[in-house]
N, C-alpha and C. Protein backbone atom coordinates (compact mmCIF):
# COMPACT_ATOMS: atom_id res chain seq x y z
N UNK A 1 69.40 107.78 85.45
CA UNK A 1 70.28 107.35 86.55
C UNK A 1 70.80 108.58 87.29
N UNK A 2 70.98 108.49 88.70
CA UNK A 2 71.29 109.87 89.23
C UNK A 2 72.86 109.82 89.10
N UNK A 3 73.53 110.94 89.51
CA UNK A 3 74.81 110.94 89.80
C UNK A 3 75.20 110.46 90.50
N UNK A 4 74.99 110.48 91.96
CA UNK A 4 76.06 109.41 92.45
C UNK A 4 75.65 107.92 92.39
N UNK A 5 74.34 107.25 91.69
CA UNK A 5 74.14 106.21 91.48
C UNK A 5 75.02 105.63 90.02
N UNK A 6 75.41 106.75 88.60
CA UNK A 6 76.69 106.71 87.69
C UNK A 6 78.02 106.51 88.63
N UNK A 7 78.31 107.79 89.44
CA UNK A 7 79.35 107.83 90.26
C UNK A 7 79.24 106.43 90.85
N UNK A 8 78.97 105.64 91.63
CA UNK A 8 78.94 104.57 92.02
C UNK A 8 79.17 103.32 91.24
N UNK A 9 78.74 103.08 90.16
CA UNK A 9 78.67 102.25 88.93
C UNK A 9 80.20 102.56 88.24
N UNK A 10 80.49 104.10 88.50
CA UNK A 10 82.16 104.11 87.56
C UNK A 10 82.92 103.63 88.06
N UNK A 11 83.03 103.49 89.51
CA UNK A 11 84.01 103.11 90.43
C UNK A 11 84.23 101.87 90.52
N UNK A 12 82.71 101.14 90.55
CA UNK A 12 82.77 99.45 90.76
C UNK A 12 83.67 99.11 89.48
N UNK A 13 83.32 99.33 87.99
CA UNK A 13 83.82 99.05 86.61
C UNK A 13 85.16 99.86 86.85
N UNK A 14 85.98 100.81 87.59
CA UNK A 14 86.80 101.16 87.27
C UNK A 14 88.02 99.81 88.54
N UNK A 15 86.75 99.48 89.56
CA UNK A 15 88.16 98.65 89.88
C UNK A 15 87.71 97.47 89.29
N UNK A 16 86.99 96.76 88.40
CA UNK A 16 87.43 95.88 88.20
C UNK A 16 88.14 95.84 87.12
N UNK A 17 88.09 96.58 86.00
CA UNK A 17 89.35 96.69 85.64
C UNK A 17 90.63 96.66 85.85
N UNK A 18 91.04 97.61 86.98
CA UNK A 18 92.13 97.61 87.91
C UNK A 18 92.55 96.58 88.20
N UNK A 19 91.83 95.53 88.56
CA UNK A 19 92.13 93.97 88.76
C UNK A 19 92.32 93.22 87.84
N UNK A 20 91.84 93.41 86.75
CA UNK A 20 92.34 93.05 85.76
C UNK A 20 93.59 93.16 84.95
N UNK A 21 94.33 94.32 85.78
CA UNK A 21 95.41 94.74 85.09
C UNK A 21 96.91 94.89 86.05
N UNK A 22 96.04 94.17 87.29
CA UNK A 22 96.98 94.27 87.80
C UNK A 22 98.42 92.84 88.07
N UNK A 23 99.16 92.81 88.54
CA UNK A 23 100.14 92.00 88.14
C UNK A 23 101.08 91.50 89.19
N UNK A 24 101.76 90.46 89.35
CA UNK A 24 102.54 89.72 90.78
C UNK A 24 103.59 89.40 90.10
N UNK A 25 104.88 89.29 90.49
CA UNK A 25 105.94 88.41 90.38
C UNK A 25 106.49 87.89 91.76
N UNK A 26 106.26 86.87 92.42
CA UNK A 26 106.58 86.44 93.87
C UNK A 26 106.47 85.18 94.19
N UNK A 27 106.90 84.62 95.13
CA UNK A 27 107.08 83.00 95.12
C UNK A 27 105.82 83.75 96.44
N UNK A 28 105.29 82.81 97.19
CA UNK A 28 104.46 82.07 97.90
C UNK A 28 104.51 82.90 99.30
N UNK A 29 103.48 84.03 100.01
CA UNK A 29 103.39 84.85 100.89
C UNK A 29 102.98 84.06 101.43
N UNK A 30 102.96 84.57 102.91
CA UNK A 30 102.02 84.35 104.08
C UNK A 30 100.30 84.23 103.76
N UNK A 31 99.80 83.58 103.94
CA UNK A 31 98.26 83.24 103.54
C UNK A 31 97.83 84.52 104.72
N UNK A 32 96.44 84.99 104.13
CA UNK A 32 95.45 85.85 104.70
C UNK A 32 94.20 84.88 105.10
N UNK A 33 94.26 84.95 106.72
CA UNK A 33 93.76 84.18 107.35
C UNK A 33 92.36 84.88 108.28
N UNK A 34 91.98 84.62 108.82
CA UNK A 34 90.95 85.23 109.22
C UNK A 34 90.96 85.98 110.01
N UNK A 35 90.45 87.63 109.44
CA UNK A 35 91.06 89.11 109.91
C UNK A 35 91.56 88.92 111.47
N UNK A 36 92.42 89.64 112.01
CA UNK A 36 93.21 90.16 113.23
C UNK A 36 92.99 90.84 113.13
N UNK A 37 92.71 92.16 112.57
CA UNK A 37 92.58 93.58 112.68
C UNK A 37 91.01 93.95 113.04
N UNK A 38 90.58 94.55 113.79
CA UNK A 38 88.82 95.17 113.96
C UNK A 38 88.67 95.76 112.60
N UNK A 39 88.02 95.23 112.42
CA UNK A 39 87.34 96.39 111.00
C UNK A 39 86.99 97.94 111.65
N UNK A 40 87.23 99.01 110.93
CA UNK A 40 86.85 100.19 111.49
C UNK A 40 85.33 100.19 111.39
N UNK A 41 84.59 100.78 112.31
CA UNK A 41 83.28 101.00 113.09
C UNK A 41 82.70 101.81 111.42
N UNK A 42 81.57 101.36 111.44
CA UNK A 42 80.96 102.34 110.17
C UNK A 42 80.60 103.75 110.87
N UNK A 43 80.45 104.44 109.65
CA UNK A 43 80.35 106.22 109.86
C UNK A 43 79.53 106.50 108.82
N UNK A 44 79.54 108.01 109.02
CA UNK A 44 78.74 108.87 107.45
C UNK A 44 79.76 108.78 106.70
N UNK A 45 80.93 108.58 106.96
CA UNK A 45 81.84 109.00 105.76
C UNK A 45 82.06 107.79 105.06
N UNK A 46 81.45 106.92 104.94
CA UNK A 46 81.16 105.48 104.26
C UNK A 46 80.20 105.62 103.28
N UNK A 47 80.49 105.40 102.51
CA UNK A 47 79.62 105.60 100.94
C UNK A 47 78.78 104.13 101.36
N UNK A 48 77.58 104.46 100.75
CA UNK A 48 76.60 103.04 100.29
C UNK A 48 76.51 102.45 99.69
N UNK A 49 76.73 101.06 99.50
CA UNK A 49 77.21 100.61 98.48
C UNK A 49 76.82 99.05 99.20
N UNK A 50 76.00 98.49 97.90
CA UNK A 50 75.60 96.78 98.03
C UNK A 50 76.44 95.96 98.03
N UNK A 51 77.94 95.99 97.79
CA UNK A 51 78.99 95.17 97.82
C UNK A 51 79.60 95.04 98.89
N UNK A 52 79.44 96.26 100.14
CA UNK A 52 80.19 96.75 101.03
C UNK A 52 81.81 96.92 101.04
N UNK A 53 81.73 97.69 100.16
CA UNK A 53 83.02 98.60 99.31
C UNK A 53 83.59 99.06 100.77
N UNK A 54 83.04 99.96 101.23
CA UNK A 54 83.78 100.98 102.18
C UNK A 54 84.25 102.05 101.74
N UNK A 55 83.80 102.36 100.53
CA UNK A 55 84.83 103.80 100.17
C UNK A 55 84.64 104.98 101.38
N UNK A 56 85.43 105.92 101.48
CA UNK A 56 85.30 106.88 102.44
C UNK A 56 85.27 107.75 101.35
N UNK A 57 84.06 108.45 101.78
CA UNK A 57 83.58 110.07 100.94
C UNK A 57 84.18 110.81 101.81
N UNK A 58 85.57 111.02 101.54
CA UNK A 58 86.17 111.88 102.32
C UNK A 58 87.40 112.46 101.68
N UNK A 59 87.43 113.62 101.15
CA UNK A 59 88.06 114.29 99.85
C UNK A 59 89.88 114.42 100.37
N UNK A 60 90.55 113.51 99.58
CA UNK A 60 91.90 113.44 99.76
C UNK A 60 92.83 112.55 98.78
N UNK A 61 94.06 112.94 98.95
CA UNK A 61 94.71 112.07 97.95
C UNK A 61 94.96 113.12 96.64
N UNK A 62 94.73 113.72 96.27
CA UNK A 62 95.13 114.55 95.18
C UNK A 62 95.76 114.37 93.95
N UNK A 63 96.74 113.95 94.50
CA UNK A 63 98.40 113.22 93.56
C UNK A 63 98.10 111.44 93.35
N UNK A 64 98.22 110.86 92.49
CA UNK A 64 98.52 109.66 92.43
C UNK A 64 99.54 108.93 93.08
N UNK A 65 100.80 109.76 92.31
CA UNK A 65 102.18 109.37 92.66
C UNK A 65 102.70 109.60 94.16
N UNK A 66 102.06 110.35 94.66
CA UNK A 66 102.27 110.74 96.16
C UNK A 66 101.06 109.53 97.12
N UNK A 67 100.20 109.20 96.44
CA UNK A 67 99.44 109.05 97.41
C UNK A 67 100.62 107.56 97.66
N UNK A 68 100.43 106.87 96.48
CA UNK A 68 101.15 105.27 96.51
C UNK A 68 102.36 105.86 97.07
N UNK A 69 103.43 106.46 97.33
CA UNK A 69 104.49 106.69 97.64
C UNK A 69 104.40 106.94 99.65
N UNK A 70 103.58 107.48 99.93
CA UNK A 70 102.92 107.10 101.25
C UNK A 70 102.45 106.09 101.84
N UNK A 71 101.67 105.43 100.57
CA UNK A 71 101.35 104.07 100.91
C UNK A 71 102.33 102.89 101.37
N UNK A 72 103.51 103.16 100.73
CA UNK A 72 104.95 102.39 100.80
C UNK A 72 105.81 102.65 101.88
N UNK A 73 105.59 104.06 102.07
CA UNK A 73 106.65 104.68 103.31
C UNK A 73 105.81 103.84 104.24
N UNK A 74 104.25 104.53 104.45
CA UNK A 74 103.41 103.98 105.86
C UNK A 74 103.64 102.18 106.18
N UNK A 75 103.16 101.67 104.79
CA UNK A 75 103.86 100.05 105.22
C UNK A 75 104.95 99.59 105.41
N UNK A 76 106.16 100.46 105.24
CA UNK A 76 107.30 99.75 105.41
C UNK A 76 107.52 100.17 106.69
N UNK A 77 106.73 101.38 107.60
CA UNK A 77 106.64 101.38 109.03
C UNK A 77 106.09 100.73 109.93
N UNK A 78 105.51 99.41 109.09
CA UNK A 78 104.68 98.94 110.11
C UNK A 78 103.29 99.28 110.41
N UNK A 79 102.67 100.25 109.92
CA UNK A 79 101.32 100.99 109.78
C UNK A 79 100.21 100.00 109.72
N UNK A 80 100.19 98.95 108.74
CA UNK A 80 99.27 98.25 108.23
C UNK A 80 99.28 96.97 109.01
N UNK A 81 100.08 96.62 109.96
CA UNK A 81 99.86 95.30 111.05
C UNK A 81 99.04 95.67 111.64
N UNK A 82 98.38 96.79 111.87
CA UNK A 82 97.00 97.19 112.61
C UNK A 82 96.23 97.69 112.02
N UNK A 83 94.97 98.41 112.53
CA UNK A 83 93.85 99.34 112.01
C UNK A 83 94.83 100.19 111.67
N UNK A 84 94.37 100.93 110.65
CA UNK A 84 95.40 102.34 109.88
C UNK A 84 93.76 102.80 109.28
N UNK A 85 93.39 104.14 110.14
CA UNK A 85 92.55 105.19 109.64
C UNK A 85 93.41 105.50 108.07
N UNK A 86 94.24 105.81 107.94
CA UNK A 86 94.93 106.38 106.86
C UNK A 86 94.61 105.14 105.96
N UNK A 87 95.11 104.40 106.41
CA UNK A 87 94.84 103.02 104.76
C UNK A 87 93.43 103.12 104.68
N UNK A 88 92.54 103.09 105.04
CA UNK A 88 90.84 103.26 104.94
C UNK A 88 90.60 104.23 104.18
N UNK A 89 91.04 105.68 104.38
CA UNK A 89 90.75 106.80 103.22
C UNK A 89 91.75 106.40 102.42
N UNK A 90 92.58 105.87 102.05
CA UNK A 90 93.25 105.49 100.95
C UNK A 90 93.19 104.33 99.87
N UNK A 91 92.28 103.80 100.51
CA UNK A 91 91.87 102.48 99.52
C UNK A 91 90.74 102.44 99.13
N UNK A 92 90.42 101.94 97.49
CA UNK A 92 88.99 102.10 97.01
C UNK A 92 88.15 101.45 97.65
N UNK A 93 88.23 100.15 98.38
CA UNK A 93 87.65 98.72 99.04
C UNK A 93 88.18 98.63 100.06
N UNK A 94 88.11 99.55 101.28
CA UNK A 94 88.58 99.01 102.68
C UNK A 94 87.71 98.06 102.99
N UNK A 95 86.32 97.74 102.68
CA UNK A 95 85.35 96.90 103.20
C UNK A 95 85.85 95.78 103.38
N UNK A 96 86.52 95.59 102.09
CA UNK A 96 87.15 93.94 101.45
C UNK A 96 88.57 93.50 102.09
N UNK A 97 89.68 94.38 102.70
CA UNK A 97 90.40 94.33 103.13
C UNK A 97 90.49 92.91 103.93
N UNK A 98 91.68 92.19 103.80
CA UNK A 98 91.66 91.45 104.75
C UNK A 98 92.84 91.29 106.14
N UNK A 99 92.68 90.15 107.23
CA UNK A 99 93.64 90.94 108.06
C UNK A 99 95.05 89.93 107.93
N UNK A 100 95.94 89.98 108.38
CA UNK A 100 96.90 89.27 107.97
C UNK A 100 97.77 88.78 109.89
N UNK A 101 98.29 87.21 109.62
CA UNK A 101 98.67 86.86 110.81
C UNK A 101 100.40 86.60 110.34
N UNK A 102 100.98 87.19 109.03
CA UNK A 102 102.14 87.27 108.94
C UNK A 102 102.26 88.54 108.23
N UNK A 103 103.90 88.51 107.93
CA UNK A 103 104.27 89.74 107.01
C UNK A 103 105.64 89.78 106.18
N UNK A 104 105.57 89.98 105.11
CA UNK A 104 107.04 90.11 104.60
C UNK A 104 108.01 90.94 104.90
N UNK A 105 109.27 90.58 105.28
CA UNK A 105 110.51 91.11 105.96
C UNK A 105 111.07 91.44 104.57
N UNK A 106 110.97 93.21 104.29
CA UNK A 106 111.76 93.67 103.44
C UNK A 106 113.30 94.62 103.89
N UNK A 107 113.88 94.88 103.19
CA UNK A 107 115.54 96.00 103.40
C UNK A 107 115.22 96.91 102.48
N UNK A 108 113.76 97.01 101.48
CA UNK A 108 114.05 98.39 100.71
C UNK A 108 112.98 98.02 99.27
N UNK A 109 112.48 99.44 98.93
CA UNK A 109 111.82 98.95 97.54
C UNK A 109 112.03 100.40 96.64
N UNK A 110 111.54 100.41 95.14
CA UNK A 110 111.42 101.50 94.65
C UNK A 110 110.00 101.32 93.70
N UNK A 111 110.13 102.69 93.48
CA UNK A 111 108.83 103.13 92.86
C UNK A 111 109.02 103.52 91.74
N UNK A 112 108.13 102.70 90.54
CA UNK A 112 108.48 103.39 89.18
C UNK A 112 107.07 103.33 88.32
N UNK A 113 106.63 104.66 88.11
CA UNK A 113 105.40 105.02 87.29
C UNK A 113 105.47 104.39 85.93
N UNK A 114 103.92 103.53 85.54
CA UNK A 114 104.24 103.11 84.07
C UNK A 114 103.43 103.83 83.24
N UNK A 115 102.56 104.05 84.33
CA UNK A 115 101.49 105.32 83.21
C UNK A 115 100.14 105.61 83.82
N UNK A 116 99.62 106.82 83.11
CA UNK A 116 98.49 107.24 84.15
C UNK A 116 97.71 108.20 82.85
N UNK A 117 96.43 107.74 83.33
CA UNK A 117 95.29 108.49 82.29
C UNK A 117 94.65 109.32 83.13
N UNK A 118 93.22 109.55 82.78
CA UNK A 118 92.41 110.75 83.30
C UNK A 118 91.77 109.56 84.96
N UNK A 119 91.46 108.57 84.15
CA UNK A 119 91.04 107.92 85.36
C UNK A 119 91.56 106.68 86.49
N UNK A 120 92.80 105.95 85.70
CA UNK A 120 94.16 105.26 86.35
C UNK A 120 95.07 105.02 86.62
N UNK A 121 95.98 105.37 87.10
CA UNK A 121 97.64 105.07 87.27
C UNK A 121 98.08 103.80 87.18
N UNK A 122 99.18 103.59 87.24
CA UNK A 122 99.37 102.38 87.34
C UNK A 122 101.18 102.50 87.69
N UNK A 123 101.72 101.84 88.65
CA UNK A 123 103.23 102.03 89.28
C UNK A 123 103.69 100.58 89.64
N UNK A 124 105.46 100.15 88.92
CA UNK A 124 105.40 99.10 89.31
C UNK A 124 106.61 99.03 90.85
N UNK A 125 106.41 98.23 91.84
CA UNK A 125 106.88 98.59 92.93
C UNK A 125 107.93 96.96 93.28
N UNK A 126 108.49 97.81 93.20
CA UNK A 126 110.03 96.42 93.61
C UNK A 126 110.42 96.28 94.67
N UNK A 127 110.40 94.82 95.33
CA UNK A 127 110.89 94.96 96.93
C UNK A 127 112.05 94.33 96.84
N UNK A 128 112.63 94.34 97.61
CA UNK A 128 113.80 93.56 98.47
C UNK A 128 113.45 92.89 99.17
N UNK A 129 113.53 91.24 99.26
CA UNK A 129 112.55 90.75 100.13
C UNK A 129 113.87 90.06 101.36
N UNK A 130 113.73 89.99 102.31
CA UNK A 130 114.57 89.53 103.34
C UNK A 130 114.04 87.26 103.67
N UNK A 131 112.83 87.85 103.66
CA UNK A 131 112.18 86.76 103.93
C UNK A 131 110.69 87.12 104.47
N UNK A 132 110.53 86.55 105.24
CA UNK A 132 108.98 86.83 106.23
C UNK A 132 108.62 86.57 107.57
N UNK A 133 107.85 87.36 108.56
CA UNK A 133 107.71 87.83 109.77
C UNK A 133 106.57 86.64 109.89
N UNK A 134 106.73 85.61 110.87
CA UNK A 134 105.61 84.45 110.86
C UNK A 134 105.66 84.34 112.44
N UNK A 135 103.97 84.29 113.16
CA UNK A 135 103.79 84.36 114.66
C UNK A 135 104.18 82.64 114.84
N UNK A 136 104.36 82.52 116.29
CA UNK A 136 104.31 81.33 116.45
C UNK A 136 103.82 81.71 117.87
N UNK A 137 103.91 80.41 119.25
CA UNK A 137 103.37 80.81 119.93
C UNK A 137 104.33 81.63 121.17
N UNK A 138 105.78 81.75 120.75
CA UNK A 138 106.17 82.43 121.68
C UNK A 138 106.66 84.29 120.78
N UNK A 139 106.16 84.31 119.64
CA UNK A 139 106.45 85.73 118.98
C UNK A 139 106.51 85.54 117.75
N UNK A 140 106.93 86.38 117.18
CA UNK A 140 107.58 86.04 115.66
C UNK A 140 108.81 85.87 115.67
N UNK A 141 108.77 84.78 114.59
CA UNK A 141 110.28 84.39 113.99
C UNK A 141 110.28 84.72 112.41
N UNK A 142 111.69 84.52 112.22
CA UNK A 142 111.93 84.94 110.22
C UNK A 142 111.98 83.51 110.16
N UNK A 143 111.62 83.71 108.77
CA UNK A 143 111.56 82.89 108.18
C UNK A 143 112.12 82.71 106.40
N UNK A 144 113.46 83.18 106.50
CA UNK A 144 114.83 83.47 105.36
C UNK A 144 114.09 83.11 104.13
N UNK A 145 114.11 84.25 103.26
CA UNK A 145 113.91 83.86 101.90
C UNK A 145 114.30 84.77 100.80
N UNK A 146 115.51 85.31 100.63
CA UNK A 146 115.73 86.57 99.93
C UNK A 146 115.03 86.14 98.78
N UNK A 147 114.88 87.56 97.96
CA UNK A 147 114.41 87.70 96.74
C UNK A 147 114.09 89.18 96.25
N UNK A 148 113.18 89.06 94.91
CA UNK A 148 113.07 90.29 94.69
C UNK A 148 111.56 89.60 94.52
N UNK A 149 110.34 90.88 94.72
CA UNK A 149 108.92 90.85 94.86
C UNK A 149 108.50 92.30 93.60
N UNK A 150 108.09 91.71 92.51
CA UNK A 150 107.54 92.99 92.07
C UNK A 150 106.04 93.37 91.73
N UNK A 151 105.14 94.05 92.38
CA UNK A 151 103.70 94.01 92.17
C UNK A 151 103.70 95.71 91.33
N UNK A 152 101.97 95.90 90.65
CA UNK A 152 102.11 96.66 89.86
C UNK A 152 100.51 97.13 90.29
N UNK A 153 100.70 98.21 91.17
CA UNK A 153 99.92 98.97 92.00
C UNK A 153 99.01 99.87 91.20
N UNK A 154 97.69 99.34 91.19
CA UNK A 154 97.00 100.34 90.54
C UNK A 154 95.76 101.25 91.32
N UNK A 155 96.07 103.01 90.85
CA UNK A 155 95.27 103.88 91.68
C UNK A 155 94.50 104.05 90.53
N UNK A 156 93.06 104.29 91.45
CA UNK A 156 92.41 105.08 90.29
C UNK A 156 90.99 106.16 91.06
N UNK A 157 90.69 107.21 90.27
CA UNK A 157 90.47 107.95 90.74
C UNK A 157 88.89 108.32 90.91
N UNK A 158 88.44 108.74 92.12
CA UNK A 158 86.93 108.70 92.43
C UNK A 158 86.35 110.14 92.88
N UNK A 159 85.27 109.96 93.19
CA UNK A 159 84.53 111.34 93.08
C UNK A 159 85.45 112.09 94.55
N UNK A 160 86.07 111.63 95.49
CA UNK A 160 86.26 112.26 96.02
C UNK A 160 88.38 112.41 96.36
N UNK A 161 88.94 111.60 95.25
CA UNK A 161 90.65 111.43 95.22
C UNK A 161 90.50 110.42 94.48
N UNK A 162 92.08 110.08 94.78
CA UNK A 162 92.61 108.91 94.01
C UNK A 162 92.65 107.94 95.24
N UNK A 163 92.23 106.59 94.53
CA UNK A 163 92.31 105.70 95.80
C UNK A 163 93.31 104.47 95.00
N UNK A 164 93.64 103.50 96.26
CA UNK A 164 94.19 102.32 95.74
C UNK A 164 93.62 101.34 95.57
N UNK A 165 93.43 100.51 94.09
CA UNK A 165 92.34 100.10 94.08
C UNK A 165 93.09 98.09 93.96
N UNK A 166 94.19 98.25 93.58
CA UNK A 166 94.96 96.59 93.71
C UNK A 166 95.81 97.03 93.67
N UNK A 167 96.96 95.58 93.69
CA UNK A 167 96.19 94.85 94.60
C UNK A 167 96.38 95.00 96.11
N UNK A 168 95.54 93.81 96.80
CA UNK A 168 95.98 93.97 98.64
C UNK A 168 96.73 92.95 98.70
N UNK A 169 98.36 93.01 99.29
CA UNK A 169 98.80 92.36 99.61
C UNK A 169 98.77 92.83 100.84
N UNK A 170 99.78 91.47 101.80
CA UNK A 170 99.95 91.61 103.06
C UNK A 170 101.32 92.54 103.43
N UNK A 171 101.26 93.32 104.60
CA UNK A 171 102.23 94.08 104.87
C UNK A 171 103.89 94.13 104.53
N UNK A 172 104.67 94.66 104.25
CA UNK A 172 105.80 94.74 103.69
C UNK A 172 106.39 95.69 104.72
N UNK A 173 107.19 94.86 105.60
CA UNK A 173 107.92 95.93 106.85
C UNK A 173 109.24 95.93 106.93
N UNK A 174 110.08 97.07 107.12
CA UNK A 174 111.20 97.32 107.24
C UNK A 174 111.65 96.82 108.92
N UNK A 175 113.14 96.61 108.86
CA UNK A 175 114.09 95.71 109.83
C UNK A 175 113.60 96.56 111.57
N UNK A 176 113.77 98.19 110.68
CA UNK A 176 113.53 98.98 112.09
C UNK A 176 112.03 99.05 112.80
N UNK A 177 111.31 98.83 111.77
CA UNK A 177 109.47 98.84 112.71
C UNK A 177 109.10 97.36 113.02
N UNK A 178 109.69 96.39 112.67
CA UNK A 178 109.92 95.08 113.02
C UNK A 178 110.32 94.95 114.59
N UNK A 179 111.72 95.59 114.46
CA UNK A 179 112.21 95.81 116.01
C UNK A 179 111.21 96.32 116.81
N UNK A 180 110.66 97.32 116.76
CA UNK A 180 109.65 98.65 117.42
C UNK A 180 108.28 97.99 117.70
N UNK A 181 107.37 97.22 116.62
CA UNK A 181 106.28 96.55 117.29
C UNK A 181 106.26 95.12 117.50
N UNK A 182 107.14 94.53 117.23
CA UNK A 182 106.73 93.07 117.42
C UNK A 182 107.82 92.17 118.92
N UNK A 183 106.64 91.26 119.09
CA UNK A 183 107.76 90.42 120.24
C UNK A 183 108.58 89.06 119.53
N UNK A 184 110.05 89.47 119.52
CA UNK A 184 110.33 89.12 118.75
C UNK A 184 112.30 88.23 120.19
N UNK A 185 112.60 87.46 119.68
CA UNK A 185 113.40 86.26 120.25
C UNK A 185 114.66 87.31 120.16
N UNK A 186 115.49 86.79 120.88
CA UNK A 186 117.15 86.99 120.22
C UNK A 186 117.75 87.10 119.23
N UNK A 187 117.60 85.64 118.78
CA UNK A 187 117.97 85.84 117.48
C UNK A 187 117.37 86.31 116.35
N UNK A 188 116.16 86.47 116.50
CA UNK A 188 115.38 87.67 115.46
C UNK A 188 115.54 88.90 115.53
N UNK A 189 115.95 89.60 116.80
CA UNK A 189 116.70 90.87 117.17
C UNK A 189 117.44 91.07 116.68
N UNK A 190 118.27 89.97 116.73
CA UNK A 190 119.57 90.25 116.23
C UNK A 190 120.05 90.86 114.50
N UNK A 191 119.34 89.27 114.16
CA UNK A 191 119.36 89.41 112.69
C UNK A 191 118.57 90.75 112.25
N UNK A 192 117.88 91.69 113.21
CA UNK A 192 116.86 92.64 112.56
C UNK A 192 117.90 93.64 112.65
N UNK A 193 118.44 94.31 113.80
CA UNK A 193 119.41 94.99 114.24
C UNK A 193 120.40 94.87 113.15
N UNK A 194 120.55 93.97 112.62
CA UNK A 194 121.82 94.20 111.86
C UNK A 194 121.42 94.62 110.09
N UNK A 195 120.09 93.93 110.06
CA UNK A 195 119.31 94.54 108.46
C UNK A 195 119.35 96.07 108.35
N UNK A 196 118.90 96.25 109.82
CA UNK A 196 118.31 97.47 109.95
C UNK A 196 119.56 98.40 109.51
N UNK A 197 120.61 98.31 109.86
CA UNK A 197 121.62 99.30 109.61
C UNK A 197 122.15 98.88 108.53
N UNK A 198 121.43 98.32 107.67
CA UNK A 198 121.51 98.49 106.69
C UNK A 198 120.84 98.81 105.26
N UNK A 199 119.42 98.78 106.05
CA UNK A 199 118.22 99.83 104.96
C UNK A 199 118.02 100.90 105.32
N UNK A 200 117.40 101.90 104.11
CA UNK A 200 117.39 103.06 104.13
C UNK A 200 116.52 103.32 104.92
N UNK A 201 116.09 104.56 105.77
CA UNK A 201 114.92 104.83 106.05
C UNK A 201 114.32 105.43 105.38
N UNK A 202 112.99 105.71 105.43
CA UNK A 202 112.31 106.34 104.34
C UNK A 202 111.18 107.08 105.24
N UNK A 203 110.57 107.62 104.51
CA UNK A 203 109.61 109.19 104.69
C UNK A 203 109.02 109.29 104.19
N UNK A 204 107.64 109.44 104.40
CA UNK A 204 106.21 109.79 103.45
C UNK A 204 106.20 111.10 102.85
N UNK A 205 105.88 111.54 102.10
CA UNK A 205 105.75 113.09 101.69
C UNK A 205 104.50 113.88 101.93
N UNK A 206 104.06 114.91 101.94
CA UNK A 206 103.31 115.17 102.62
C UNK A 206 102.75 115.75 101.11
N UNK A 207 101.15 115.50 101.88
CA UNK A 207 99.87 115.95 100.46
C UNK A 207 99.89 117.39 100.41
């Protein structure tokens, strides 16, 4: 078997594992409906692959704990309601990605490492949930549902970084990038305007 035909074979078995281990606590999201987002255009930097994975052979990510900690800042900006070049080199399966026509309205989450080997991490990530961002036909409206959301994010690592390999949920956006991209009523302004000054902002760290 050649190398990157092993290399290829570790990755498929390393995410399905990953899926296997990965974990939800959440009442009932927005359904993933049939993509909104363009799929990004294929390139060389697309690995080959019979499943149509999408990995990007494109050397980045370094850190585990940094990469997912970006991953959280970038979605709670709003990043992931569109094409995001960045989520594509960051995920083991951009191929599989799907697109989403809602989003969960969070005020804040944290990050807590449960453990990490030579070849997986694994971090469990706690939200604050406000409720959820749902289109209708004159914008989005909320749709009130506090709670707490906890998923258990697993990276694992490939010939060219660490990627994210589960699970995909749908976007998780803070009060202020809510305001900033969406067309959104009065009273959804309102109520955002006032979340907003009251979650933290947050910041990606740099690789």
């Amino acid at each position: 078997m050649s190398h990157s035909s092993r290399a290829a074979l570790l990755l498929t078995l390393a995410i399905i594992v990953s899926s296997a281990c990965g974990e939800r606590s959440r009442p009932e999201a927005p359904a993933a409906s049939a993509p909104t987002v363009a799929a990004a255009a294929p390139d060389s930097a697309v690995v080959a692959d019979s499943a149509g994975c999408g990995l990007r052979a494109v050397v980045a990510h370094p850190d585990p704990a940094v990469l997912v900690n970006q991953y959280l800042a970038r979605d709670g900006a709003g990043e992931f309601t569109e094409s995001s070049a960045w989520l594509n080199s960051a995920m083991a399966c951009p191929g599989h990605a799907p697109g989403w026509d809602g989003f969960t309205l969070i005020t804040g989450y944290e990050q807590k490492a449960l453990a990490e080997g030579p070849d997986t991490a694994r971090f469990m990530i706690s939200y604050t949930r406000h409720g959820y961002l749902e289109q209708d036909s004159a914008g989005f409206v909320i749709r009130a549902e506090p709670g707490t959301e906890r998923d258990t994010v697993v990276a694992i690592r490939t010939p060219f970084g660490w990627r994210i390999g589960d699970p995909v949920v749908e976007p998780h956006v803070l009060p202020a990038a809510a305001l900033a991209r969406f067309k959104l009523g009065p009273a959804e302004r309102k109520t955002l305007t006032t979340l907003a000054r009251k979650a933290t902002p947050v910041k990606a760290p740099a690789e």
